[in-house]
PDB file of N, CA and C in Angstrom:
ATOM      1  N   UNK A   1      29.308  16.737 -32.267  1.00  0.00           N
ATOM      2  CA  UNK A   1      29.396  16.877 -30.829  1.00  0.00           C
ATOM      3  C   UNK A   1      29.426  15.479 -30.211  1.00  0.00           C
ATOM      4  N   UNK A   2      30.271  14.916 -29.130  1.00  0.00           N
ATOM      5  CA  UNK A   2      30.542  13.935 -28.843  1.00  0.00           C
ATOM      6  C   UNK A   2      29.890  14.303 -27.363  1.00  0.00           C
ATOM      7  N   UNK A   3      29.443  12.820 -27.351  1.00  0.00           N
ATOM      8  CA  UNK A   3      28.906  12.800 -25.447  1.00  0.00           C
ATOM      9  C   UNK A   3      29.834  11.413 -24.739  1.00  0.00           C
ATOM     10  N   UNK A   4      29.805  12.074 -23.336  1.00  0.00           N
ATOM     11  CA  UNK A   4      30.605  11.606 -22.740  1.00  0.00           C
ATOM     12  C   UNK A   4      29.932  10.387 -21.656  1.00  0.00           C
ATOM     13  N   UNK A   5      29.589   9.569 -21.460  1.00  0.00           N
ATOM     14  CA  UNK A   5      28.552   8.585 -20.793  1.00  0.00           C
ATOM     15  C   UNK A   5      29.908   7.456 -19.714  1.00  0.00           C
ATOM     16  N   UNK A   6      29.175   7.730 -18.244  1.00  0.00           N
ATOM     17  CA  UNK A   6      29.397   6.742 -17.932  1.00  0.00           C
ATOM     18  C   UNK A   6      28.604   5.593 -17.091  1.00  0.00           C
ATOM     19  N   UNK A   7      29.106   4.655 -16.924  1.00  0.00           N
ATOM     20  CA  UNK A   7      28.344   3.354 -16.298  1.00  0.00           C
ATOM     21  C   UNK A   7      29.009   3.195 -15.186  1.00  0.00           C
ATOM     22  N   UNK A   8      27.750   2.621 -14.277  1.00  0.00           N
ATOM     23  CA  UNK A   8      28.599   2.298 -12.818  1.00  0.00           C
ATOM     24  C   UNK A   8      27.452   1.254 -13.038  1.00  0.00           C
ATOM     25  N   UNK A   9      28.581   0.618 -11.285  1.00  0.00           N
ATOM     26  CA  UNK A   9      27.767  -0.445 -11.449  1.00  0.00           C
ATOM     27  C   UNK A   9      26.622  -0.315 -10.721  1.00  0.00           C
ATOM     28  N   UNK A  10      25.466  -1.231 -10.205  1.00  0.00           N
ATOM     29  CA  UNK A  10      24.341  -0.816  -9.834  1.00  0.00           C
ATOM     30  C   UNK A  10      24.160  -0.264  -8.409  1.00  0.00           C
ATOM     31  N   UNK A  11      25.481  -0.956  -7.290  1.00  0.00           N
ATOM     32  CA  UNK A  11      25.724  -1.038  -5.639  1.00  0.00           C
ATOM     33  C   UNK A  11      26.389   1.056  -5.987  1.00  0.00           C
ATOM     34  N   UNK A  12      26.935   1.180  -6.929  1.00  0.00           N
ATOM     35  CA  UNK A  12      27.723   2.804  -6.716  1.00  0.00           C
ATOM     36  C   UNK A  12      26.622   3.184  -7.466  1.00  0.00           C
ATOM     37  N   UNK A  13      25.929   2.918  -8.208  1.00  0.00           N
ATOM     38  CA  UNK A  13      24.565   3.966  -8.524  1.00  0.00           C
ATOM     39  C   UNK A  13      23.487   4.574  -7.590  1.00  0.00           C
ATOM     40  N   UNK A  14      23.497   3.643  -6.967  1.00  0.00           N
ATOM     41  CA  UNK A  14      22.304   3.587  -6.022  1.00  0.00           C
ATOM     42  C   UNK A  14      22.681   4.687  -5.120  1.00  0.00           C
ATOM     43  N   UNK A  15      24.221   4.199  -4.788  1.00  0.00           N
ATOM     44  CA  UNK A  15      24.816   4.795  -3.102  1.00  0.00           C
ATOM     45  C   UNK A  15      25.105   6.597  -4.021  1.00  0.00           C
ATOM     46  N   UNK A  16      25.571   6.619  -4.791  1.00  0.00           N
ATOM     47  CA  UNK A  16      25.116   7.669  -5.940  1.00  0.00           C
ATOM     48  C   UNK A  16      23.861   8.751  -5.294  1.00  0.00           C
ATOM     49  N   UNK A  17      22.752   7.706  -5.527  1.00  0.00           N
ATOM     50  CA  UNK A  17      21.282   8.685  -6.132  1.00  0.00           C
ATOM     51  C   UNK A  17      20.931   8.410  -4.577  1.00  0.00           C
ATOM     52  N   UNK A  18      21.685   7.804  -3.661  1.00  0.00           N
ATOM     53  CA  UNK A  18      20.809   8.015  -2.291  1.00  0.00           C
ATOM     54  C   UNK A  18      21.547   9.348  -1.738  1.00  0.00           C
ATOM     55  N   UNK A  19      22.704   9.647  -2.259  1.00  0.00           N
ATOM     56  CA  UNK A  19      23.570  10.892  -1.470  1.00  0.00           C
ATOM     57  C   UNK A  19      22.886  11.877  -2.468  1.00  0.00           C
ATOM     58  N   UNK A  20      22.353  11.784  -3.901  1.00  0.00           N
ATOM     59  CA  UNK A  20      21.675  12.969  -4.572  1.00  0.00           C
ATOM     60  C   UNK A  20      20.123  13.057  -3.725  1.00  0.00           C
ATOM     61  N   UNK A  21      19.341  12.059  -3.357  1.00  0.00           N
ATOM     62  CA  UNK A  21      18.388  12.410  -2.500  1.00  0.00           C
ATOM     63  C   UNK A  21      17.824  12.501  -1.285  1.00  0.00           C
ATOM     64  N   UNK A  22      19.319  12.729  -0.808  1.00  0.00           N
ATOM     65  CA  UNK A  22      19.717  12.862   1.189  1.00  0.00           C
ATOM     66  C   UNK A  22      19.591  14.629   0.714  1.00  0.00           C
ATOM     67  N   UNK A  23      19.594  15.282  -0.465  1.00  0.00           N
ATOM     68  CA  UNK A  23      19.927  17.039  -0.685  1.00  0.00           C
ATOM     69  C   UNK A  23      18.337  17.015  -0.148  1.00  0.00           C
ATOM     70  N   UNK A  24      18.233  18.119   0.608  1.00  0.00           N
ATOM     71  CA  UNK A  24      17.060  18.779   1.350  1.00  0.00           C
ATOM     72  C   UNK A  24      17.076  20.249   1.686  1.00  0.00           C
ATOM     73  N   UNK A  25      16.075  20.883   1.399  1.00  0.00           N
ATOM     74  CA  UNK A  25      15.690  22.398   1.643  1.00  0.00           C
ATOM     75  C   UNK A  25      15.030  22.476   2.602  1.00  0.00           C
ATOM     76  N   UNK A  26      15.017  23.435   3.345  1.00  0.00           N
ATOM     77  CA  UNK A  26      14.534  24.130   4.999  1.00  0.00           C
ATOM     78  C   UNK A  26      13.256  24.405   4.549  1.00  0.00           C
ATOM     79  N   UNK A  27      12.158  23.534   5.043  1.00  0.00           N
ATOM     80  CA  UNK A  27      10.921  24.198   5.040  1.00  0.00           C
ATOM     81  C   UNK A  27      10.725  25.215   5.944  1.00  0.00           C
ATOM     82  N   UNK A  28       9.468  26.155   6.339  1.00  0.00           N
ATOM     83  CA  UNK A  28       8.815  27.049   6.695  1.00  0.00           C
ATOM     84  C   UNK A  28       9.435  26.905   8.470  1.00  0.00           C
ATOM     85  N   UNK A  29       9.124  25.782   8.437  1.00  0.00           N
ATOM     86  CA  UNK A  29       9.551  25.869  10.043  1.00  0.00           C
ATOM     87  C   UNK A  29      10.841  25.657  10.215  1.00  0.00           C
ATOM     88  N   UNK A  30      11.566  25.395   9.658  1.00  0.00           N
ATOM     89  CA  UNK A  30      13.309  25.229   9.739  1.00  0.00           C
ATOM     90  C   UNK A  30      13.621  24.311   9.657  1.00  0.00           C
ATOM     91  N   UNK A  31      13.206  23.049   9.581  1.00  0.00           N
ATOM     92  CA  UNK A  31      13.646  21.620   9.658  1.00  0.00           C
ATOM     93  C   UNK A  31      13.863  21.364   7.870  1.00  0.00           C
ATOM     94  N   UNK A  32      14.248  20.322   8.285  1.00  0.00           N
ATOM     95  CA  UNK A  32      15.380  19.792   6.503  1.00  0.00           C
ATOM     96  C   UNK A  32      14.146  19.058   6.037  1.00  0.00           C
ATOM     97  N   UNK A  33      13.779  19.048   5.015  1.00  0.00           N
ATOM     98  CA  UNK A  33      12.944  18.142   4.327  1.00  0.00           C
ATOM     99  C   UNK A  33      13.497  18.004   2.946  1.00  0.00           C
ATOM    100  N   UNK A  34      13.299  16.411   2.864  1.00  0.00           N
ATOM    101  CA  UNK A  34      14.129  15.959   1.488  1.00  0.00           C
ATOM    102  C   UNK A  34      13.501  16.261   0.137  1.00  0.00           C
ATOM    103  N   UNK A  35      14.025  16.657  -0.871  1.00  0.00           N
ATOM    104  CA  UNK A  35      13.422  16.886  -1.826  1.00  0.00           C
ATOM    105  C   UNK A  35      12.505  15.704  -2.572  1.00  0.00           C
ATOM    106  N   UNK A  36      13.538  14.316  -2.771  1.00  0.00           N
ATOM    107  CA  UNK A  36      12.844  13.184  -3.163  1.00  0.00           C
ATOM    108  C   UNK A  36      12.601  12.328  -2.004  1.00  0.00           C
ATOM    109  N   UNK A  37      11.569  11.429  -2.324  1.00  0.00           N
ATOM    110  CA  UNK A  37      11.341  10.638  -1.354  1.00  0.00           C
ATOM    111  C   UNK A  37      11.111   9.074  -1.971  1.00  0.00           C
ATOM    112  N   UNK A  38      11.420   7.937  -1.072  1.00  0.00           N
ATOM    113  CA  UNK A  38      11.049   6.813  -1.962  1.00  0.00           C
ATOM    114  C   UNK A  38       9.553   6.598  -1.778  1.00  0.00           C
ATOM    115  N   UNK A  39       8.961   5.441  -2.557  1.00  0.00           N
ATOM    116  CA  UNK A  39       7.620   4.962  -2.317  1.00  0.00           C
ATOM    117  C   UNK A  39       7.172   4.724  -1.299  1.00  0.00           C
ATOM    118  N   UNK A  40       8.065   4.138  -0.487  1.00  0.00           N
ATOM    119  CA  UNK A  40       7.574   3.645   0.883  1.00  0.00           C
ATOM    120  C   UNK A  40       6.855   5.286   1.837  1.00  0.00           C
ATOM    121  N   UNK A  41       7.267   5.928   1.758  1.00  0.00           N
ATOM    122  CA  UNK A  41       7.018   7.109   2.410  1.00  0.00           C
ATOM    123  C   UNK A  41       6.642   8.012   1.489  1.00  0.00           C
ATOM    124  N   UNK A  42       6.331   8.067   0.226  1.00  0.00           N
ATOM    125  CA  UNK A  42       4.928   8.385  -0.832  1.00  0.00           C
ATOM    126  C   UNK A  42       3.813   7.507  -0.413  1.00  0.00           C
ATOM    127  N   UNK A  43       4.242   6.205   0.035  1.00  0.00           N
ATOM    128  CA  UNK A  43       2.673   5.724   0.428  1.00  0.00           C
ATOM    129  C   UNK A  43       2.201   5.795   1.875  1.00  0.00           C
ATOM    130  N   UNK A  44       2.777   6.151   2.711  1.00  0.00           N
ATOM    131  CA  UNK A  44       2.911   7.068   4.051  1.00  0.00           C
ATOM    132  C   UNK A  44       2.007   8.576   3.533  1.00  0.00           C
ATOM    133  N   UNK A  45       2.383   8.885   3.079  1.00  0.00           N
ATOM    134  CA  UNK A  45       1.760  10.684   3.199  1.00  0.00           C
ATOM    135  C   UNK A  45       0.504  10.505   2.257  1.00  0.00           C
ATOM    136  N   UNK A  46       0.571   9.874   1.708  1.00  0.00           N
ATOM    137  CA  UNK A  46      -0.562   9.556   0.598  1.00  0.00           C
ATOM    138  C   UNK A  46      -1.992   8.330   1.512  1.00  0.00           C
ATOM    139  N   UNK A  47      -1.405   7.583   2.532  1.00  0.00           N
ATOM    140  CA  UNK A  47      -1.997   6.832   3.165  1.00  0.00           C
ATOM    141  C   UNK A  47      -2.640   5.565   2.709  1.00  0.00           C
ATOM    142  N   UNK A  48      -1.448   5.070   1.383  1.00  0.00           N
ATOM    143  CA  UNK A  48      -1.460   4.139   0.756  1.00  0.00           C
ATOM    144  C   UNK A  48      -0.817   3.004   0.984  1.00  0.00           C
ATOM    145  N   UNK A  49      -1.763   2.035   0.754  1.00  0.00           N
ATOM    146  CA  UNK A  49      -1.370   0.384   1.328  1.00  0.00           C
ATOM    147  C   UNK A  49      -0.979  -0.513   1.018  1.00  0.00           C
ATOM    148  N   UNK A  50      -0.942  -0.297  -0.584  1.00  0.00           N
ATOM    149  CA  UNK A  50      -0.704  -1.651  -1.576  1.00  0.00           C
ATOM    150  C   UNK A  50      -0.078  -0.713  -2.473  1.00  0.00           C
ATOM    151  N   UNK A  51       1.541  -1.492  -2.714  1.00  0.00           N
ATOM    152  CA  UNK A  51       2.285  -0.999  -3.951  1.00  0.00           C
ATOM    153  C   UNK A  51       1.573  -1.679  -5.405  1.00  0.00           C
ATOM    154  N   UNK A  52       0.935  -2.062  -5.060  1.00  0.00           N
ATOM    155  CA  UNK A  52       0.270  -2.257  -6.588  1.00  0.00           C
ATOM    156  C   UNK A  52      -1.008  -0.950  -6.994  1.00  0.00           C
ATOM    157  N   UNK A  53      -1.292  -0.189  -5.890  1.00  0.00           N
ATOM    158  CA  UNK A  53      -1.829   1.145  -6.144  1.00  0.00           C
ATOM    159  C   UNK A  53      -0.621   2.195  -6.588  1.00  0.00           C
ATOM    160  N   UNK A  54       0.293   2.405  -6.530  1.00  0.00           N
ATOM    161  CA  UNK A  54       1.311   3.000  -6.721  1.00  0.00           C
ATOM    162  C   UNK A  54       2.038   2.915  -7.770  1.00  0.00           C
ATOM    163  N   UNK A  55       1.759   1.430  -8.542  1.00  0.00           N
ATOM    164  CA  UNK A  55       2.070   1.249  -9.351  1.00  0.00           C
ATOM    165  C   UNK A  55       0.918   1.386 -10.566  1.00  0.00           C
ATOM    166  N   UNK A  56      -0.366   1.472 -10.159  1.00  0.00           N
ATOM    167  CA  UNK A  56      -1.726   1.891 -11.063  1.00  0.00           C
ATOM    168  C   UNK A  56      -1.329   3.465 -11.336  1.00  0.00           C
ATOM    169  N   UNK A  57      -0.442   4.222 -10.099  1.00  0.00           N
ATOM    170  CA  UNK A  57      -0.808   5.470 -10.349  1.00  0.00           C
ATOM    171  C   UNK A  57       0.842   6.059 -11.592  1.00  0.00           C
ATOM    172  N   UNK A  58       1.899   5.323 -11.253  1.00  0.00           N
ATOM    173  CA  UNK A  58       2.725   5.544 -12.391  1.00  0.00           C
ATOM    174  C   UNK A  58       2.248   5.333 -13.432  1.00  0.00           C
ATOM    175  N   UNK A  59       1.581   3.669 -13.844  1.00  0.00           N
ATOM    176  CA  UNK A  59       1.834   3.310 -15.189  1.00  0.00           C
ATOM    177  C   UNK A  59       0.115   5.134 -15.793  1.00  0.00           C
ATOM    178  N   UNK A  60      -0.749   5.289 -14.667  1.00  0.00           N
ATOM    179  CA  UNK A  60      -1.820   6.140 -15.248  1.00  0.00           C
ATOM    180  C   UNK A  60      -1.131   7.851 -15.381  1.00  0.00           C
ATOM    181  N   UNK A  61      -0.065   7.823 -15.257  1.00  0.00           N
ATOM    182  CA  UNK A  61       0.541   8.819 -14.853  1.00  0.00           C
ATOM    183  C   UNK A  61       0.036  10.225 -13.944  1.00  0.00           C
ATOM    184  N   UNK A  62      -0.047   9.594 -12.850  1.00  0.00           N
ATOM    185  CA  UNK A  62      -0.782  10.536 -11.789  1.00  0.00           C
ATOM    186  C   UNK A  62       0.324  11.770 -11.278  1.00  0.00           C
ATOM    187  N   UNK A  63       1.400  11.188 -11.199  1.00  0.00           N
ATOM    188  CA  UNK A  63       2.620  12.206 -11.224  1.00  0.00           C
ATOM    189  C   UNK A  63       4.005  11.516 -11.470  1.00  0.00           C
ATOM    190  N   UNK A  64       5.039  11.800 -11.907  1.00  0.00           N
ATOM    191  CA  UNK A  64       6.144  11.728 -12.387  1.00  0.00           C
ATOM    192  C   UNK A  64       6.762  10.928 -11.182  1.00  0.00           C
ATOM    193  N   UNK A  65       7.919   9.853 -11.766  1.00  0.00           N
ATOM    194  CA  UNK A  65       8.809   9.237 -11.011  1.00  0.00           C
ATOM    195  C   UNK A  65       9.785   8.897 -11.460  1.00  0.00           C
ATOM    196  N   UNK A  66      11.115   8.701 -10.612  1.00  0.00           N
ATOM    197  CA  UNK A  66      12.209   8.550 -11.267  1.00  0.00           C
ATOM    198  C   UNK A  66      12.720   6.855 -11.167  1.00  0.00           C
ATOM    199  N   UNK A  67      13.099   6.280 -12.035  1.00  0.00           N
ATOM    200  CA  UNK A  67      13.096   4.928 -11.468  1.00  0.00           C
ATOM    201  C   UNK A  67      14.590   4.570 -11.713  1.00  0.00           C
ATOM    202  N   UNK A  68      15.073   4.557 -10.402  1.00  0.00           N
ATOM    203  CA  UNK A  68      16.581   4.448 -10.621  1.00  0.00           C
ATOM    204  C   UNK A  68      17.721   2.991 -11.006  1.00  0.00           C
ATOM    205  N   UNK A  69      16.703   2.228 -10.814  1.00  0.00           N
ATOM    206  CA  UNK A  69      16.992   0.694 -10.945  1.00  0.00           C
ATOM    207  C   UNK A  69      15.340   0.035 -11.174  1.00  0.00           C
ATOM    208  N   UNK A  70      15.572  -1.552 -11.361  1.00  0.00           N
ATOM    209  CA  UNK A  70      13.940  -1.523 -11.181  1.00  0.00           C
ATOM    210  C   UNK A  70      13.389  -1.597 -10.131  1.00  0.00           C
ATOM    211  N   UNK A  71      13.795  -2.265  -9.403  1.00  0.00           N
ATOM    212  CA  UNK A  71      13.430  -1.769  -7.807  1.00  0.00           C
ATOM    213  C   UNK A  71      13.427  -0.320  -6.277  1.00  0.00           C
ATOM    214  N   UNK A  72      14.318   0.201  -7.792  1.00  0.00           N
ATOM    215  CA  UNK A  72      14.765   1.341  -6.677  1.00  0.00           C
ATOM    216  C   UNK A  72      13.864   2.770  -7.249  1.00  0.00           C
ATOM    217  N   UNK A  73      12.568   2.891  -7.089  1.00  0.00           N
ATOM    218  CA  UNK A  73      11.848   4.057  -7.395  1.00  0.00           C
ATOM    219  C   UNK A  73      11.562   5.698  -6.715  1.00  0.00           C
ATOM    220  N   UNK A  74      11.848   6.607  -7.219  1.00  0.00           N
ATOM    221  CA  UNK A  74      11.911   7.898  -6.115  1.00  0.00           C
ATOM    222  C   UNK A  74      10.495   8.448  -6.888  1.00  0.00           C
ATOM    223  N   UNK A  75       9.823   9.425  -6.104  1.00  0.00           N
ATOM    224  CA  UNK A  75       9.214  10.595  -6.248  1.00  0.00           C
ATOM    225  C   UNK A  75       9.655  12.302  -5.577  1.00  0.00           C
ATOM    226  N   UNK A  76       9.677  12.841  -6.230  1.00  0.00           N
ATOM    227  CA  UNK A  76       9.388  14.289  -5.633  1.00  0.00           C
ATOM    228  C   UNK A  76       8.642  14.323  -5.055  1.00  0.00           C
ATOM    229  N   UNK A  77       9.012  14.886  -3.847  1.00  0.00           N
ATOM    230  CA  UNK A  77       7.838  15.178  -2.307  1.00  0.00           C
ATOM    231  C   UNK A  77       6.720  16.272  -3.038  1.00  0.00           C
ATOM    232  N   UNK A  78       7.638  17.706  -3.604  1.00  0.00           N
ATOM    233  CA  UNK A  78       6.639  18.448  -4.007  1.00  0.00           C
ATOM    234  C   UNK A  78       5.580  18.318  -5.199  1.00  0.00           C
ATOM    235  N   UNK A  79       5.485  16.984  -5.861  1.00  0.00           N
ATOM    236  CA  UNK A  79       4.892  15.850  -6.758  1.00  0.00           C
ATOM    237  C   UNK A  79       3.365  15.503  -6.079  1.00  0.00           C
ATOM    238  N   UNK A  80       4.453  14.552  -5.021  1.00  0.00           N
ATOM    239  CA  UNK A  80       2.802  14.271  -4.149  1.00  0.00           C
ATOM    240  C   UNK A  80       2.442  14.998  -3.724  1.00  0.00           C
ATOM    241  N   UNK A  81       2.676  15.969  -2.919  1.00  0.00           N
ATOM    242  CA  UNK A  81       1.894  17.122  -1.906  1.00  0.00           C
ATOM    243  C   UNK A  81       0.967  17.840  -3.085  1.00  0.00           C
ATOM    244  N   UNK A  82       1.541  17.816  -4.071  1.00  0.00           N
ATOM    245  CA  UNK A  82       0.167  18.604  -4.910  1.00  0.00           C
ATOM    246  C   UNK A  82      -0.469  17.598  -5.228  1.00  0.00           C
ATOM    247  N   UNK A  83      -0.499  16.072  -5.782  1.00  0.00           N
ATOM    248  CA  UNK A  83      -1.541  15.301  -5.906  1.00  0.00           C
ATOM    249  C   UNK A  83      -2.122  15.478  -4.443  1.00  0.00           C
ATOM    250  N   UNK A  84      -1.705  15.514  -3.566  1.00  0.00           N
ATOM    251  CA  UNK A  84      -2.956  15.312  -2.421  1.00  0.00           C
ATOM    252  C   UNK A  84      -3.721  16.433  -2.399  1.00  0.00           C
ATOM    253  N   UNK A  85      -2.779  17.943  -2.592  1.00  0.00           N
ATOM    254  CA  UNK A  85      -4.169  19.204  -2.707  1.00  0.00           C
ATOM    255  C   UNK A  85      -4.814  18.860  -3.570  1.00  0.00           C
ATOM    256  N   UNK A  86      -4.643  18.415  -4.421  1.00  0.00           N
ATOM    257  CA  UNK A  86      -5.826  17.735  -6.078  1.00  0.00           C
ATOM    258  C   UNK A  86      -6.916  17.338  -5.313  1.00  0.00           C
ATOM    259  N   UNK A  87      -6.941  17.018  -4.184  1.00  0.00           N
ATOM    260  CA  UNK A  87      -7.752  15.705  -3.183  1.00  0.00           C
ATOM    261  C   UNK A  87      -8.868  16.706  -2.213  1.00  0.00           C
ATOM    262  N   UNK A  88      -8.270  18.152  -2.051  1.00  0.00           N
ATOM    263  CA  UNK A  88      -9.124  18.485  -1.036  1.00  0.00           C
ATOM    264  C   UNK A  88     -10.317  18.774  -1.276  1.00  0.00           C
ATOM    265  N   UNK A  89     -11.496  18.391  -0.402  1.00  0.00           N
ATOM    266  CA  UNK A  89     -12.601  18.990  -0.518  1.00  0.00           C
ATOM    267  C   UNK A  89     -13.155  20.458   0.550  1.00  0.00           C
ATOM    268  N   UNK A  90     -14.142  20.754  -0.228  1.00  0.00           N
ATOM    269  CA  UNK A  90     -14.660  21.961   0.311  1.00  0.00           C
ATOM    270  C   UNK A  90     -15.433  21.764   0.608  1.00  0.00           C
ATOM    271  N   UNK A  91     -15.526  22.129   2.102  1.00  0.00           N
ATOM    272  CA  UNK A  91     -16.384  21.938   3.074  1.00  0.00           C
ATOM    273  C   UNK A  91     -17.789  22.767   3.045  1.00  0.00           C
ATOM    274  N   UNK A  92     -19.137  22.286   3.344  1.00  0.00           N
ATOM    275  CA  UNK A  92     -20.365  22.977   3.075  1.00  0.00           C
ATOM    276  C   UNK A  92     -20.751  24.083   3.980  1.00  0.00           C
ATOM    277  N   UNK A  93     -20.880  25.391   3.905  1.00  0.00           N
ATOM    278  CA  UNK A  93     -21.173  26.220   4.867  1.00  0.00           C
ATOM    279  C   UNK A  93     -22.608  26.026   5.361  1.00  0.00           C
TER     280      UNK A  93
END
């Protein structure tokens, strides 16, 4: 079985994987929400300040990431949103 592989260069990869993670599903209330998101806005919802925490939590594998270049890193939104329910506490009656 033969595979078929190709290479681009890094400027059409990118512009590539930014039109694969512009794809978004209609949440609950109707608005578009993107499936992947980059770090910058993983450390937004997460309320994280230092990419060197972000980078403690890949190399500890806290949740999965896609790293499309070396600078160019995505997460799945629905990735983090469950690390943050991991986070909730229960409140004392």
């Amino acid at each position: 079985m033969s595979e078929n592989k190709v290479c681009l260069p890094d400027e059409l990869m990118v512009a590539t994987m930014t039109k694969v993670i512009d794809l978004s599903l209609p949440n609950y209330s109707g608005e578009k929400k993107k499936i992947f998101i980059s770090t910058k806005e993983a450390m937004e919802m997460m309320n994280v300040k230092s990419t060197q925490t972000m980078q403690d939590y890949r190399n500890n594998g806290v949740f999965d990431y896609y790293q499309l270049s070396s600078k160019n890193i995505i997460y799945k939104r629905a990735d983090i949103e469950a690390y943050i329910e991991t986070k909730k506490q229960k409140r004392f009656l």
